[in-house]
Protein backbone atom coordinates (compact mmCIF):
# COMPACT_ATOMS: atom_id res chain seq x y z
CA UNK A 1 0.00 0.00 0.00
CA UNK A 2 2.90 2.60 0.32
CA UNK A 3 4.69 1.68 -2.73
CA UNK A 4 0.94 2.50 -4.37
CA UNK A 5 0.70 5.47 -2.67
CA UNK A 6 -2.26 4.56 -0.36
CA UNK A 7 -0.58 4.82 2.71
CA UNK A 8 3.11 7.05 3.95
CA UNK A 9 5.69 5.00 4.78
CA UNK A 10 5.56 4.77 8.56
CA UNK A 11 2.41 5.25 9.38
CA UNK A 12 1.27 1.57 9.92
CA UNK A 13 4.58 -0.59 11.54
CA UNK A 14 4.08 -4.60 11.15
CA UNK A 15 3.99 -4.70 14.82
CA UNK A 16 0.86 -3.08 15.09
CA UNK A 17 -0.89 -4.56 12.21
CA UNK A 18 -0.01 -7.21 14.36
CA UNK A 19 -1.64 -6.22 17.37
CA UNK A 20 -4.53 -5.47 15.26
CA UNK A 21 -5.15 -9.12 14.09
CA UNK A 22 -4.15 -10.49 17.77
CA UNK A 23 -7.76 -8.63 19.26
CA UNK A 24 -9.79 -10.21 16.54
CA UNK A 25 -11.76 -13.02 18.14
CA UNK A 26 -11.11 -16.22 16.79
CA UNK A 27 -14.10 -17.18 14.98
CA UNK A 28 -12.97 -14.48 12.07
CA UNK A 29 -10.57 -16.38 11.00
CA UNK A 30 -10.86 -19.80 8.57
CA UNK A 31 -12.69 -20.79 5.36
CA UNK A 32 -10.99 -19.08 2.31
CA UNK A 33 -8.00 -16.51 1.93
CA UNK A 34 -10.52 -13.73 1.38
CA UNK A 35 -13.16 -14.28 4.37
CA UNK A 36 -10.88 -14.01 6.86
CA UNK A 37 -9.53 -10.53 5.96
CA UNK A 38 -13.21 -9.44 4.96
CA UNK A 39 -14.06 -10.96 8.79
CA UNK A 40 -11.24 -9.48 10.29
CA UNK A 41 -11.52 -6.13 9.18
CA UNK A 42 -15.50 -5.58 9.70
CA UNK A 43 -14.34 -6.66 12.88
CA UNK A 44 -12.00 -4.18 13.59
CA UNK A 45 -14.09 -1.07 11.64
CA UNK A 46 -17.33 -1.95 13.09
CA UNK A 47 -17.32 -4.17 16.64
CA UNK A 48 -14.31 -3.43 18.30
CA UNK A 49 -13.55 -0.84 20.98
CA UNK A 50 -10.81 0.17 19.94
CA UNK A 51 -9.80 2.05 23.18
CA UNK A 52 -9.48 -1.62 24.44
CA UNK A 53 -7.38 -3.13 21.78
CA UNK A 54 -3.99 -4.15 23.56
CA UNK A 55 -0.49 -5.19 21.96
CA UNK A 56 0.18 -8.72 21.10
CA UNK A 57 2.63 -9.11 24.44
CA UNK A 58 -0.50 -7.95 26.37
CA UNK A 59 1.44 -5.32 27.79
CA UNK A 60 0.05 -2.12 26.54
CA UNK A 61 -2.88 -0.34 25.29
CA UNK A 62 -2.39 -0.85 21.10
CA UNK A 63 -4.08 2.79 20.57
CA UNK A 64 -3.01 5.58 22.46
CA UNK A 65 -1.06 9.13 21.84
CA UNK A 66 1.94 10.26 23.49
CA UNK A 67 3.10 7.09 24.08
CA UNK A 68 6.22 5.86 22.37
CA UNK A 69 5.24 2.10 22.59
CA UNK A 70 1.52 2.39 21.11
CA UNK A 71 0.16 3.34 17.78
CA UNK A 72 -1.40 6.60 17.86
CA UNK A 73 -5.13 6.04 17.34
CA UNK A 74 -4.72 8.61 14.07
CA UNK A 75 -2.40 6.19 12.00
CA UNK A 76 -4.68 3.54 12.77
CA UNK A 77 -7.38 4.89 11.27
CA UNK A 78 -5.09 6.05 8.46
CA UNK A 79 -4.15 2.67 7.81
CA UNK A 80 -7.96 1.61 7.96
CA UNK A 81 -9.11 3.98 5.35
CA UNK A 82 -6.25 3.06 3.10
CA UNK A 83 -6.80 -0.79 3.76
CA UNK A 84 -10.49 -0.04 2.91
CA UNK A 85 -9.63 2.13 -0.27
CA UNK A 86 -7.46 -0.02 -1.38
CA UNK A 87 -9.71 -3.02 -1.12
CA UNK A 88 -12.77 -1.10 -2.81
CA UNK A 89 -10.46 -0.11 -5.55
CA UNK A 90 -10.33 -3.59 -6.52
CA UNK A 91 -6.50 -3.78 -6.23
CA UNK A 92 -4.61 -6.34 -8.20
CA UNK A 93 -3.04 -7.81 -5.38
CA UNK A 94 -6.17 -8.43 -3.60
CA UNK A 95 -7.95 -10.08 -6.46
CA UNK A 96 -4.96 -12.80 -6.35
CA UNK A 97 -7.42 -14.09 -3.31
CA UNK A 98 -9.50 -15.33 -5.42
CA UNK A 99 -12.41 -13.59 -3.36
CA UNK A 100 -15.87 -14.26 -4.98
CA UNK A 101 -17.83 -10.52 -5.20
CA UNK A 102 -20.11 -11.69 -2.16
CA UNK A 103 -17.13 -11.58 -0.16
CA UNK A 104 -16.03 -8.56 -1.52
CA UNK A 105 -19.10 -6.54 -0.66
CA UNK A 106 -19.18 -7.71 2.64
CA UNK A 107 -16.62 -5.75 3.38
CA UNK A 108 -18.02 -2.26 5.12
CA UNK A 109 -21.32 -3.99 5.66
């Protein structure tokens, strides 16, 4: 997504992308390559609280400011619009999940 230009480098570190995915329940995940991520993320936009979220190590709050060892809540909604733009857009790497169009729409239900 940053070498497309949907996202600044930065913004969204693989650690808490991580965190992210560790606060989605269970149940989100399985069946194809595409329902989970469609699962996942209506999760994440929709039913979590995201003042609850905690890091992976289950050590910190994930979203907070002024802290150097959380994401500020801003980027992660940065990264969620650009993970949602970049989805609707129909993105070539996306399509190589082989999601059927159901699954596609379900995403921002």
């Amino acid at each position: 997504m940053v070498d497309d230009g949907y996202l600044k480098a930065g913004v969204a570190p693989s650690y808490y992308l991580e965190g992210l995915l560790y606060n989605v329940p269970n149940e989100n995940f399985g069946g194809s390559y595409c329902h989970p991520f469609v699962n996942a993320l209506n999760w994440i936009l929709h039913d979590a609280k995201k003042e609850d979220l905690i890091c992976a190590n289950e050590q910190y709050y994930l979203l907070q400011d002024n802290s150097p060892v959380c994401w500020s809540p801003a980027n992660a909604e940065r990264f969620l619009a650009a993970t949602v733009n970049y989805w609707k857009t129909g993105h070539d790497r996306l399509q190589l999940l082989h999601c059927s169009a159901r699954a596609q729409q379900q995403l921002m239900r």
